[in-house]
Protein backbone atom coordinates (compact mmCIF):
# COMPACT_ATOMS: atom_id res chain seq x y z
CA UNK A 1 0.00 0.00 0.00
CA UNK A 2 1.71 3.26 -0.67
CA UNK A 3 2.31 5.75 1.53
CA UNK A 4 0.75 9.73 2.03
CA UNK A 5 3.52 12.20 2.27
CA UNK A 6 2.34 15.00 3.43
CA UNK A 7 3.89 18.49 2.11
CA UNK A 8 3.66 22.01 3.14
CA UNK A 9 4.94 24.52 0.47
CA UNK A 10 6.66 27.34 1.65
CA UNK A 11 7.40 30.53 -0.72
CA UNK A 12 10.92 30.87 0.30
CA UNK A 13 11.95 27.17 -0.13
CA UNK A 14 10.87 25.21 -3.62
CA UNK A 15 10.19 21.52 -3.25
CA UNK A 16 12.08 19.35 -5.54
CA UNK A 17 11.18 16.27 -6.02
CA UNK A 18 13.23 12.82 -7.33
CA UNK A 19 12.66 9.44 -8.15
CA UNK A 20 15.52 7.37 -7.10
CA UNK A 21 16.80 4.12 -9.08
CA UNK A 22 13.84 0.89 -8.99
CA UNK A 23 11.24 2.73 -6.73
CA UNK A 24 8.44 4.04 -7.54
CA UNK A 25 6.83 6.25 -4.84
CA UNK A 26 2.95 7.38 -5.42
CA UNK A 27 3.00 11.11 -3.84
CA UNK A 28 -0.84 11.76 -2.46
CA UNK A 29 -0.92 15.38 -1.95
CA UNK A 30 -2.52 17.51 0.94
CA UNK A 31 -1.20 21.04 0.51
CA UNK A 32 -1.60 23.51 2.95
CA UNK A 33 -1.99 27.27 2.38
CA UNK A 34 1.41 29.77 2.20
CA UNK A 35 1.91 31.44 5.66
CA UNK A 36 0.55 34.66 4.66
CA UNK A 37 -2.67 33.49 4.43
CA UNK A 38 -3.82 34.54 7.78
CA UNK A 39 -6.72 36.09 10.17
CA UNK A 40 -6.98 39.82 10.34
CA UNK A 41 -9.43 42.69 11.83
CA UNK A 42 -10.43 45.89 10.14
CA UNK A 43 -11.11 46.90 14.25
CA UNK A 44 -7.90 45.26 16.01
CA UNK A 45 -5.61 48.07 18.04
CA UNK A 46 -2.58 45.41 19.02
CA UNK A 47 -0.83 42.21 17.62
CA UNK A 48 1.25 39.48 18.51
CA UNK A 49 2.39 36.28 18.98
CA UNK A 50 0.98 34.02 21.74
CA UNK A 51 3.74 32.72 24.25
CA UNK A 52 2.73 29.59 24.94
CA UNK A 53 5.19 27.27 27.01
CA UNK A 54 5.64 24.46 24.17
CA UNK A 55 7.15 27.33 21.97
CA UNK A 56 4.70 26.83 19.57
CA UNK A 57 4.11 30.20 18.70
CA UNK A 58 2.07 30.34 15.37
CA UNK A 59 -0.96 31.95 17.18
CA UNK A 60 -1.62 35.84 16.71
CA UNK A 61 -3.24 37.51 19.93
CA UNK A 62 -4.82 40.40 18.98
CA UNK A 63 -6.21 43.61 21.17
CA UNK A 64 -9.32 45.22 21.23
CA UNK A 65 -9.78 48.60 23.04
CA UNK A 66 -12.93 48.87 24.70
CA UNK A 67 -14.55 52.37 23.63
CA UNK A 68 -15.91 53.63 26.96
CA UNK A 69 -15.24 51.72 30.81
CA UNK A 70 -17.46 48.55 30.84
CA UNK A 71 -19.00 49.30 27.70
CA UNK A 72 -18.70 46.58 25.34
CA UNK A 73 -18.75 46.71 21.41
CA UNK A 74 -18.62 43.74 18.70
CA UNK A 75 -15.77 43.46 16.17
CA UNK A 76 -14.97 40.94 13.26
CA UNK A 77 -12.37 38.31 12.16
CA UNK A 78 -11.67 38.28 8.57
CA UNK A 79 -10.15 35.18 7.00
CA UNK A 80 -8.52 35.35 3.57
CA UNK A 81 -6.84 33.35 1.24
CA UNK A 82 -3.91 34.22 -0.58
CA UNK A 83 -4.62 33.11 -4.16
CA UNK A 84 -7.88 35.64 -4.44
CA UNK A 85 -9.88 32.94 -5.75
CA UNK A 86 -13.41 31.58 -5.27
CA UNK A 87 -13.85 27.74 -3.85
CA UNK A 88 -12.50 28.07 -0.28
CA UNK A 89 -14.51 26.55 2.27
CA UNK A 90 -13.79 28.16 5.71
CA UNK A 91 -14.95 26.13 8.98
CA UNK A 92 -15.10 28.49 12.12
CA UNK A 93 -14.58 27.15 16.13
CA UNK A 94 -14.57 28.84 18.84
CA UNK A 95 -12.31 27.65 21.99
CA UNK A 96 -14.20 26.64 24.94
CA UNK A 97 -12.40 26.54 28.25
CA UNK A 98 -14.05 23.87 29.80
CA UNK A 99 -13.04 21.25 27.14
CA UNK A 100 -10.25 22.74 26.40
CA UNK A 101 -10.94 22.17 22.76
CA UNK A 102 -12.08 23.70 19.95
CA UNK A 103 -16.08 24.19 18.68
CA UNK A 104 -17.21 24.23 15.49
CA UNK A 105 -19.83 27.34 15.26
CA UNK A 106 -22.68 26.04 12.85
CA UNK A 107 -22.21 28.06 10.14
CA UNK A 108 -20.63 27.58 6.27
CA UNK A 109 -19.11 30.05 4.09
CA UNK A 110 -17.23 29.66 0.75
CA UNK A 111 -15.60 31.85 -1.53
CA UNK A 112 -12.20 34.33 -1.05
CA UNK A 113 -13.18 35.21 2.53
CA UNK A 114 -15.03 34.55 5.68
CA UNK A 115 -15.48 36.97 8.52
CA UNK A 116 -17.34 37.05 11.63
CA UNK A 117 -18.90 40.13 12.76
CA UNK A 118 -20.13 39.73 15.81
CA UNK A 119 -17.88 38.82 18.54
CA UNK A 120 -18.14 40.81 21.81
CA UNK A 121 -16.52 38.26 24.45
CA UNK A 122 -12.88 37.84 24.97
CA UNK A 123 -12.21 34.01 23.71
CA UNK A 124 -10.02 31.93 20.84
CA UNK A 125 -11.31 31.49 17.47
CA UNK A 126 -9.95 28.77 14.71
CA UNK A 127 -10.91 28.66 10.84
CA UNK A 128 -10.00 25.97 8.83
CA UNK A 129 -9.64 26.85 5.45
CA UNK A 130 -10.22 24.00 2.32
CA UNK A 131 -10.04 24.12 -1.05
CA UNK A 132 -9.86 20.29 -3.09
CA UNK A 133 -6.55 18.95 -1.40
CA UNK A 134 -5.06 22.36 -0.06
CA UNK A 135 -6.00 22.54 3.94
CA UNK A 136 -4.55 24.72 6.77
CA UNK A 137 -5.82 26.29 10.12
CA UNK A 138 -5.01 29.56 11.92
CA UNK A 139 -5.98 30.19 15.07
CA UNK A 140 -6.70 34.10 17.28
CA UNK A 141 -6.98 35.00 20.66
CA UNK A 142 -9.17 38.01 21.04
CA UNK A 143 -8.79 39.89 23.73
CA UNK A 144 -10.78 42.75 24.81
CA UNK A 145 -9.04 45.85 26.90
CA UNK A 146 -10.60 47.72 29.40
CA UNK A 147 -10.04 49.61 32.53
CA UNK A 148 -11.35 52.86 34.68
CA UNK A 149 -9.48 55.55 36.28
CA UNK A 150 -12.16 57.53 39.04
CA UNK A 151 -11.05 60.14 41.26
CA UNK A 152 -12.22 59.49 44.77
CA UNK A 153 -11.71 62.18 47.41
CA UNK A 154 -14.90 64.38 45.81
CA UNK A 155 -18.17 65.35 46.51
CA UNK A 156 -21.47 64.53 43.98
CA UNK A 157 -20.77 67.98 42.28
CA UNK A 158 -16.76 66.63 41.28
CA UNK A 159 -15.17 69.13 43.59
CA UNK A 160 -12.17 67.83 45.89
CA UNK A 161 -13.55 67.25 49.92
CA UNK A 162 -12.88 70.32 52.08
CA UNK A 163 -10.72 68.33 54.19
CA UNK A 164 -7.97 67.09 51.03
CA UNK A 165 -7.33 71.02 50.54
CA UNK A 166 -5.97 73.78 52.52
CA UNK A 167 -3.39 76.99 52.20
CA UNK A 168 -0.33 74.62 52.12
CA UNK A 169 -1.01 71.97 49.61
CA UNK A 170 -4.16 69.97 48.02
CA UNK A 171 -4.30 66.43 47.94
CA UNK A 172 -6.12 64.58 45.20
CA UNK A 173 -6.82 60.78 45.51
CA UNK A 174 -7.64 58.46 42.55
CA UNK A 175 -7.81 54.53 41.56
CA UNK A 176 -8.13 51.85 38.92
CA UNK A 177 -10.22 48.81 38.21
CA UNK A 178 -8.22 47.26 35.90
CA UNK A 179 -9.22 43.84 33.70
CA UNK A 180 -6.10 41.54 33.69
CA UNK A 181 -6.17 40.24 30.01
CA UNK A 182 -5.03 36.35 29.74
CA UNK A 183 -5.76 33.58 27.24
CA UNK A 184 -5.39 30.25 27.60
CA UNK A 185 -2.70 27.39 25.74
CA UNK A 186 -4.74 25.60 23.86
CA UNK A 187 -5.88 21.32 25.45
CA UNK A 188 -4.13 22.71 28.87
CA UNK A 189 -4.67 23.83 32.21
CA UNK A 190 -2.45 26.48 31.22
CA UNK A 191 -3.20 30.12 30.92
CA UNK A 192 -0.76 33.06 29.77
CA UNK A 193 -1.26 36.42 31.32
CA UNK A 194 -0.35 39.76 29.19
CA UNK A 195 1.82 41.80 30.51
CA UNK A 196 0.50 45.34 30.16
CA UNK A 197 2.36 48.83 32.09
CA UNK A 198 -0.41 51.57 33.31
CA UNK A 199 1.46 55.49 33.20
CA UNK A 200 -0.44 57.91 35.48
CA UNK A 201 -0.18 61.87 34.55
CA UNK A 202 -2.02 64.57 36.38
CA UNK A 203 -2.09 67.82 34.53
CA UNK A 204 -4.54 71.50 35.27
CA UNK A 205 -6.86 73.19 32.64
CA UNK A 206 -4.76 76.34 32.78
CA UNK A 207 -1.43 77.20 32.70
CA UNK A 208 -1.22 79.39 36.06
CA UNK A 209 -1.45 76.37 38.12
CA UNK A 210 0.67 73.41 39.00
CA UNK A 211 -0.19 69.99 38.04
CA UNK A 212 0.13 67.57 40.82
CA UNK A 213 3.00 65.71 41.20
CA UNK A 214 2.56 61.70 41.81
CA UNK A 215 1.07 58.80 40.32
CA UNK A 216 -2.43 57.49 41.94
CA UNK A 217 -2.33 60.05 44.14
CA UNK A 218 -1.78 63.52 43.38
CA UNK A 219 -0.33 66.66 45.50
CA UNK A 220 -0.50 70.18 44.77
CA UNK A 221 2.38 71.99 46.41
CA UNK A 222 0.99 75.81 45.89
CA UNK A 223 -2.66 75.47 45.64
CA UNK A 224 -4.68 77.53 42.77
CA UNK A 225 -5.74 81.20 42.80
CA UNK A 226 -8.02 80.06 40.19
CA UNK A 227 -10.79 77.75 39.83
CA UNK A 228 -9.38 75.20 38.71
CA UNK A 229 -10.19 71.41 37.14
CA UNK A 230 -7.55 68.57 37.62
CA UNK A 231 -7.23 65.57 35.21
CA UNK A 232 -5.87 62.32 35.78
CA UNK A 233 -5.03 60.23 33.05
CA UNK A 234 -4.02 56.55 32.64
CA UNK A 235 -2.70 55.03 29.25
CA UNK A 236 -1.48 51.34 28.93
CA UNK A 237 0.92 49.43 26.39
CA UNK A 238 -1.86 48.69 23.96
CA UNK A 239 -2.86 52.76 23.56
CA UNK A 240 -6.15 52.79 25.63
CA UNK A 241 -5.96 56.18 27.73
CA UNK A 242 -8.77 56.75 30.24
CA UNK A 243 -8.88 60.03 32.07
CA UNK A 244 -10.97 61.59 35.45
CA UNK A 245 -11.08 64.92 36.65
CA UNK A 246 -11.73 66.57 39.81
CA UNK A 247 -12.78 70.76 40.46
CA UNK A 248 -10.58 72.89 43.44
CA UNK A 249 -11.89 76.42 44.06
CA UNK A 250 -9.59 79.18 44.26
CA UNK A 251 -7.67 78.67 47.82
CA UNK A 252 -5.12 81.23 47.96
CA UNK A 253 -4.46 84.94 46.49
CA UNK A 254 -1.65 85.87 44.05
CA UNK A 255 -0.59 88.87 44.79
CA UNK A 256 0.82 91.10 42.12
CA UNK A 257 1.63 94.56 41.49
CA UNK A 258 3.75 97.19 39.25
CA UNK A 259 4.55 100.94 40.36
CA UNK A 260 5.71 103.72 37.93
CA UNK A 261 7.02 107.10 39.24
CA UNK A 262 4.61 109.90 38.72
CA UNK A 263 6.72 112.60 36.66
CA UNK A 264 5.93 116.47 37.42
CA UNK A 265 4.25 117.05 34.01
CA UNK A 266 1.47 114.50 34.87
CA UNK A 267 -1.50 117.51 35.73
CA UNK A 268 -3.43 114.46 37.68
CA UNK A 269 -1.32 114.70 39.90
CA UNK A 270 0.48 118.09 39.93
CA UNK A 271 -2.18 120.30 38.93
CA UNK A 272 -1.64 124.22 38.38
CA UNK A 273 2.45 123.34 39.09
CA UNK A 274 5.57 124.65 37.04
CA UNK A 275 6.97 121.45 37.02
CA UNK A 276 7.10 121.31 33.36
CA UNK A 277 10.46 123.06 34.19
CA UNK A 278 11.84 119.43 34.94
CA UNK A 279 12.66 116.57 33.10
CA UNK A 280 9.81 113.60 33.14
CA UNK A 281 12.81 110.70 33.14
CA UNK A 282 14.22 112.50 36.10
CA UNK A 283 13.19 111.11 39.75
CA UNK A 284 13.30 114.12 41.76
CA UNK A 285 12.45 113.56 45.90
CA UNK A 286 9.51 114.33 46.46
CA UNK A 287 8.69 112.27 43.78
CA UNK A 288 5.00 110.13 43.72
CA UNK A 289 4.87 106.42 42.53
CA UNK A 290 1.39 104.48 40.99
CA UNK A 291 1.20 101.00 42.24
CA UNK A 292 -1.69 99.33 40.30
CA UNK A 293 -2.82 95.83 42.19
CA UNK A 294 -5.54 94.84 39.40
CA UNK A 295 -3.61 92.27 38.28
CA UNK A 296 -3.97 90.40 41.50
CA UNK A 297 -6.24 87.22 42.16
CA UNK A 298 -8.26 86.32 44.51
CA UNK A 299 -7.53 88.36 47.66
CA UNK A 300 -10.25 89.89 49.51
CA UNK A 301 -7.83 92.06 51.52
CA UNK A 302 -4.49 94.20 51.01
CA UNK A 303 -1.55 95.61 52.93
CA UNK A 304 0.65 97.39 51.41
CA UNK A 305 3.55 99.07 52.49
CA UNK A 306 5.42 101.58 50.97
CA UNK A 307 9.39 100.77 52.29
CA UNK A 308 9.47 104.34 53.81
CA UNK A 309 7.61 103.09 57.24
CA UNK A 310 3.91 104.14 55.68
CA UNK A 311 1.43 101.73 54.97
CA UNK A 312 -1.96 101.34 53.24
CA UNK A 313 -4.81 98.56 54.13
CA UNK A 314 -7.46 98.46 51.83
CA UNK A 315 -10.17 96.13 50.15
CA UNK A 316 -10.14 95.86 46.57
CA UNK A 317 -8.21 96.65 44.02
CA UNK A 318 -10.09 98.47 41.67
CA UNK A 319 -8.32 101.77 41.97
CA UNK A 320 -4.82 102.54 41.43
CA UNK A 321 -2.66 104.22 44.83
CA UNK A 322 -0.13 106.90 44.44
CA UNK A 323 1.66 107.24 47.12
CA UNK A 324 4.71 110.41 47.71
CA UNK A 325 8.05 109.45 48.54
CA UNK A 326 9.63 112.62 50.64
CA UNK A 327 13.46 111.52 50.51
CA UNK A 328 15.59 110.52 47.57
CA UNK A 329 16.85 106.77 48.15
CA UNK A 330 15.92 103.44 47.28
CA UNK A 331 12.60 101.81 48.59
CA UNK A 332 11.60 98.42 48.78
CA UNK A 333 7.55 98.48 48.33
CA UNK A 334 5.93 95.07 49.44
CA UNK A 335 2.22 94.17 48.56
CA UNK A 336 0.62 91.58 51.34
CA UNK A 337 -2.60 89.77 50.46
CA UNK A 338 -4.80 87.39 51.68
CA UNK A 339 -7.60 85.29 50.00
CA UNK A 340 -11.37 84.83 50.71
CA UNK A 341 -12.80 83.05 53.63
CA UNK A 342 -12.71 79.78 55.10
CA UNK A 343 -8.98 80.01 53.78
CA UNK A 344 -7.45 83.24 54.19
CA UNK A 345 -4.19 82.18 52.61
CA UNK A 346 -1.42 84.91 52.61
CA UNK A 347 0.63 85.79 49.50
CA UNK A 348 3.47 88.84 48.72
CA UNK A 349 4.77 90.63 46.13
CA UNK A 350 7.85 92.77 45.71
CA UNK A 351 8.63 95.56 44.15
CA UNK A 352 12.53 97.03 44.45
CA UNK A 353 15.08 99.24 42.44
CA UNK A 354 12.73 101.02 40.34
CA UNK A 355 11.73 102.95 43.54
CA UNK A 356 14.76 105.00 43.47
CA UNK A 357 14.59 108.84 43.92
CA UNK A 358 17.84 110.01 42.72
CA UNK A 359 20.08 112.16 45.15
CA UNK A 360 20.56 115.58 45.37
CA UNK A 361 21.90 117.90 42.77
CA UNK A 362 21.87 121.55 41.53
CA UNK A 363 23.67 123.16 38.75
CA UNK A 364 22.99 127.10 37.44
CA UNK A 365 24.09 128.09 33.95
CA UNK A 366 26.55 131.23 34.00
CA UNK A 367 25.14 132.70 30.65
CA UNK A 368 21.46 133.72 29.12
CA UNK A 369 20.17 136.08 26.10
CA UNK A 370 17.19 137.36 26.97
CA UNK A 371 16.62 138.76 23.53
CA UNK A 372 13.29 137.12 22.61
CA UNK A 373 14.65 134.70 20.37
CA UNK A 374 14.10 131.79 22.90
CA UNK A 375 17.33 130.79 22.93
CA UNK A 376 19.08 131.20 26.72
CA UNK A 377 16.43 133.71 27.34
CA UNK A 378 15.64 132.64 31.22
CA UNK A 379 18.03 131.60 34.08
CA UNK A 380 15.58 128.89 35.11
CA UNK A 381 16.02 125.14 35.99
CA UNK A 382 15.21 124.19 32.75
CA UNK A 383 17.23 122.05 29.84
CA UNK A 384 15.94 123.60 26.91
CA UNK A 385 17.97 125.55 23.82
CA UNK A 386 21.65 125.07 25.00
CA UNK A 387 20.67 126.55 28.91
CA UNK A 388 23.12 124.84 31.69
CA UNK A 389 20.20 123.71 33.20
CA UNK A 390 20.05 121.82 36.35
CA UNK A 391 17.80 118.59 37.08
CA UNK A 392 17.81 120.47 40.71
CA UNK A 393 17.13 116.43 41.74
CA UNK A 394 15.88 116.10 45.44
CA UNK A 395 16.73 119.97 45.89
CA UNK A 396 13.52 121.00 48.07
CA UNK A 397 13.77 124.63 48.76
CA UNK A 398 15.76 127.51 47.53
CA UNK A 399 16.76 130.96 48.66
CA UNK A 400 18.19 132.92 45.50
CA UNK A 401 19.08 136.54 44.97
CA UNK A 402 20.55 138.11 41.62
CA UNK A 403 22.84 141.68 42.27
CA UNK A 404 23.99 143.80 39.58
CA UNK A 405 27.52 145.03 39.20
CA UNK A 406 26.90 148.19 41.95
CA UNK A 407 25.20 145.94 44.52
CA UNK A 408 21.91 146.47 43.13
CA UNK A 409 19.44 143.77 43.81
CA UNK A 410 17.73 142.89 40.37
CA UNK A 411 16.09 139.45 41.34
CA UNK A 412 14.84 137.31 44.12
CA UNK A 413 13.00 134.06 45.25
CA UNK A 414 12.25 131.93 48.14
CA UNK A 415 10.52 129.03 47.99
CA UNK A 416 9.71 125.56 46.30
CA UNK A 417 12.85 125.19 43.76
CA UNK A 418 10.04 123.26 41.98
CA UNK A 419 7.79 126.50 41.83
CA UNK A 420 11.11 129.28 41.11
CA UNK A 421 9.97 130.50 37.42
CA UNK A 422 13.32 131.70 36.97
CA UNK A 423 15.11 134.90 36.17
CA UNK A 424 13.48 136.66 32.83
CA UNK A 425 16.16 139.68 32.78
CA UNK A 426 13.74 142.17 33.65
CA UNK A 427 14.43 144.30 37.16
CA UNK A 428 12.61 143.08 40.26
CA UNK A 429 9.43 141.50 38.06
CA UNK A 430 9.06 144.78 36.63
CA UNK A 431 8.98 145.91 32.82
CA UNK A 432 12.44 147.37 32.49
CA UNK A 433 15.19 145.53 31.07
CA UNK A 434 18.44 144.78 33.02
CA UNK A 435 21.19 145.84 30.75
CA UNK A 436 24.29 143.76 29.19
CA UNK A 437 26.26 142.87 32.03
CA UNK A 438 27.75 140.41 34.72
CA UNK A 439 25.84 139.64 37.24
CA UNK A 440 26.31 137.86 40.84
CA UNK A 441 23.98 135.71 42.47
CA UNK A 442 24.03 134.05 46.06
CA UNK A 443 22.06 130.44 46.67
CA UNK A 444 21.11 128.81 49.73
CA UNK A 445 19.54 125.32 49.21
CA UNK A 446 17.75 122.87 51.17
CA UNK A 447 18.33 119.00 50.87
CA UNK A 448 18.27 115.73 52.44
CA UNK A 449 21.74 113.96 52.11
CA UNK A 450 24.46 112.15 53.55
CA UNK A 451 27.41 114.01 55.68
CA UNK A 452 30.87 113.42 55.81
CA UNK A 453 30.65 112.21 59.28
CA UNK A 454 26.87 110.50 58.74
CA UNK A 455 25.99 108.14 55.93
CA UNK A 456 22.36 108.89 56.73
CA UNK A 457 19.90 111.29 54.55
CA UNK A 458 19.41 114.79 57.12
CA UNK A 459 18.30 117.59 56.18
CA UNK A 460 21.50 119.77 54.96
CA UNK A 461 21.61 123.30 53.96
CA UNK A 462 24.27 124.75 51.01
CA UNK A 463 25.51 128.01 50.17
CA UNK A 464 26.98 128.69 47.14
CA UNK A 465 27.66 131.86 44.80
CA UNK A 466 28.45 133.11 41.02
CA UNK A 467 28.32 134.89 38.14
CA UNK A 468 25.86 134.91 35.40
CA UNK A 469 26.66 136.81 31.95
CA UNK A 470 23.93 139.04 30.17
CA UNK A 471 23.58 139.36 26.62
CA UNK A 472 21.15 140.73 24.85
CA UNK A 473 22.55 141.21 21.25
């Protein structure tokens, strides 16, 4: 009787055959399919090889991501031949655990392809494809993925519990139900589980807050000034990402502030003054800085103090404070706040450097034309057509009187430096001219600054004297 040899082609390796010297050998054929014929899924998210123990690996597992936690959905197995011809009969099984063996599922399909469409149960299936004398099986685990991710330290209306947040830091607890995915190795006892890693990231819904540092649980080192939402969200090996989130009130303030100095041609503030005599870039004690506070959050009261021992406690921020600074020096302006009730959470802000009111200074020109043609027509403190002018910074009070050659008094002032208009050339504020000429003025000045033998601003008092040269022509 002769024998069946049975052959499986391969694509990479042709089968020769011989016939060696006085034998005949009858060859009865059953071929079995290429190994790219094969079961695939239009809906499958992973792939790969089973790992069962007997190394026989042949077996795809393949991965189905469940859409939404514990809600299921149906996807198909599509097997296809690899000649694209009609007259393949496919026989479907499914694998049932209790056996340990394969079932055949009562239906029959021929043609290029067979699919099933409505599997929604994690479980093995096998087709078994014919076609005359050509025969092979392929077998599939399907597997379907699914896990949740719930945060579970809030109330009915998602907001964290009172007792998880306070001034210092917010706590935010969260946890998993997670489906261990396994399949068994097929006529065993034997089942394989898939490995499969979980990554936890917490992140905010705005960018002015921190996202929590941890995994499961979640901490918030500097708690929001915002109303803020928290996510947590979990993603796996196999690309299934399930997220949570969880709402935290504002908690604390943010206190913020800017401050600009006031210059002496703003009419807001100086109304009805001469100050346009002065340079706005100059900082001349007293000088006045605006401290605006709008852009602080969430505070519900405000302290601030000025760095010169004066302070200011008010209750919103709505209007801007302008505060006078009577000595030239640096000053360090600090802005306390503290947030709504049941928290009252404290926060600062600092503003330093640009509160600087320059030191004292005071400078007279020794020439002037007081001709009409606005060029050095006025001894005044005033940088304007070639006039040595002086910034007279943190000068507070002058005494000044302007003689003529004989003696003859021709100008005076005592006062604000701030308010002195200046010498026009005419006699005493009256009409007539004061001729060509040099004339000599004495100066007494009031300032606060530092001493040879005392670092400290006090008040000082300088004398000084000159000439100034008329020309009219």
């Amino acid at each position: 009787m002769p024998k069946t040899i049975f052959v499986r082609f391969s694509k990479r390796m042709p089968i020769c055959l011989s016939i060696r010297q006085g034998l005949w050998i009858l060859l009865s054929f059953t071929l079995f399919l290429p190994a790219d014929a094969q079961i695939s899924s239009p809906d499958m998210d992973k792939s790969f090889k089973a790992n069962y123990s007997s190394g026989n690996n042949t077996d795809s597992v393949f991965i189905f991501n469940q859409p939404e936690y514990n809600v299921g959905k149906t996807v198909t197995l599509v097997a296809t031949s690899t000649d694209s011809t009609t007259g393949w009969n496919f026989i479907w099984s499914v694998y049932d655990n209790a056996s340990h063996s394969y079932v055949i599922i009562p239906m029959a399909e021929s043609g290029v392809s067979s699919d099933i469409d409505s599997i929604s149960v994690s479980s093995g299936y096998q087709v078994i494809m014919t076609k005359g004398i050509l025969s092979d099986t392929f077998r599939v685990w399907v597997l379907f993925n699914d896990f949740d991710v719930i945060v579970t330290n809030k109330n009915d209306d998602g907001e964290v519990l009172s007792g998880y947040r306070s001034c210092e830091s917010v706590s935010l607890r969260a946890d998993t139900n997670l489906i261990p995915l396994w399949y068994p190795e097929p006529g065993t006892d034997n089942s394989i589980n898939v490995m499969n890693k979980y990554r936890f990231t917490w992140e905010s819904d705005n960018d002015l807050s921190d996202d929590p540092k941890g995994s499961v649980t979640g901490r918030i080192e500097n708690p929001p000034f915002r109303d803020t939402w928290y996510i947590i969200t979990v993603k796996d090996d196999f690309g299934l990402s399930r997220s949570d989130s969880v709402f935290c009130p504002a908690i604390r303030s943010k206190a913020f502030m800017t401050a600009e100095h006031v210059p002496l041609s703003d009419s807001a503030e100086y109304p009805g003054k001469l100050y346009k005599y002065y340079y706005d870039d100059v900082n001349s004690a007293p000088g006045r800085f605006r401290f605006d506070l709008s852009e602080t959050e969430n505070a519900s009261w405000y302290k601030l103090s000025f760095g010169d021992d004066q302070t200011f406690e008010i209750v919103s921020d709505t209007d801007k404070i302008v505060h006078a600074y009577k000595l030239p020096g640096k000053y360090t302006a600090v802005l306390l706040t503290r947030s709504p009730e049941p928290y009252a959470c404290l926060d600062s802000f600092t503003v330093e450097n640009s509160l600087e009111l320059l030191s004292a200074e005071f400078k007279l020109p020794n020439v002037f034309t007081p001709n009409g043609d606005l060029n050095n027509d006025v001894v005044k403190l005033y940088e304007e057509n070639n006039v040595f002018r002086s910034e007279d910074v943190s000068t507070f009070t002058i005494e000044i009187t302007i003689y003529d050659r004989i003696g003859k008094k021709v100008h005076e002032y005592s006062g604000d430096v701030r308010e002195w208009k200046g010498w026009d050339g005419f006699v005493m504020g009256s009409n007539r001219e004061a001729p060509d000429g040099v004339y000599f003025y004495c100066l007494t000045r009031h300032f606060y600054g530092p001493s040879e033998d005392n670092p400290e601003l006090i008040s000082r008092e300088e004398k000084d004297k000159g000439f100034i040269h008329l020309f009219r022509d």
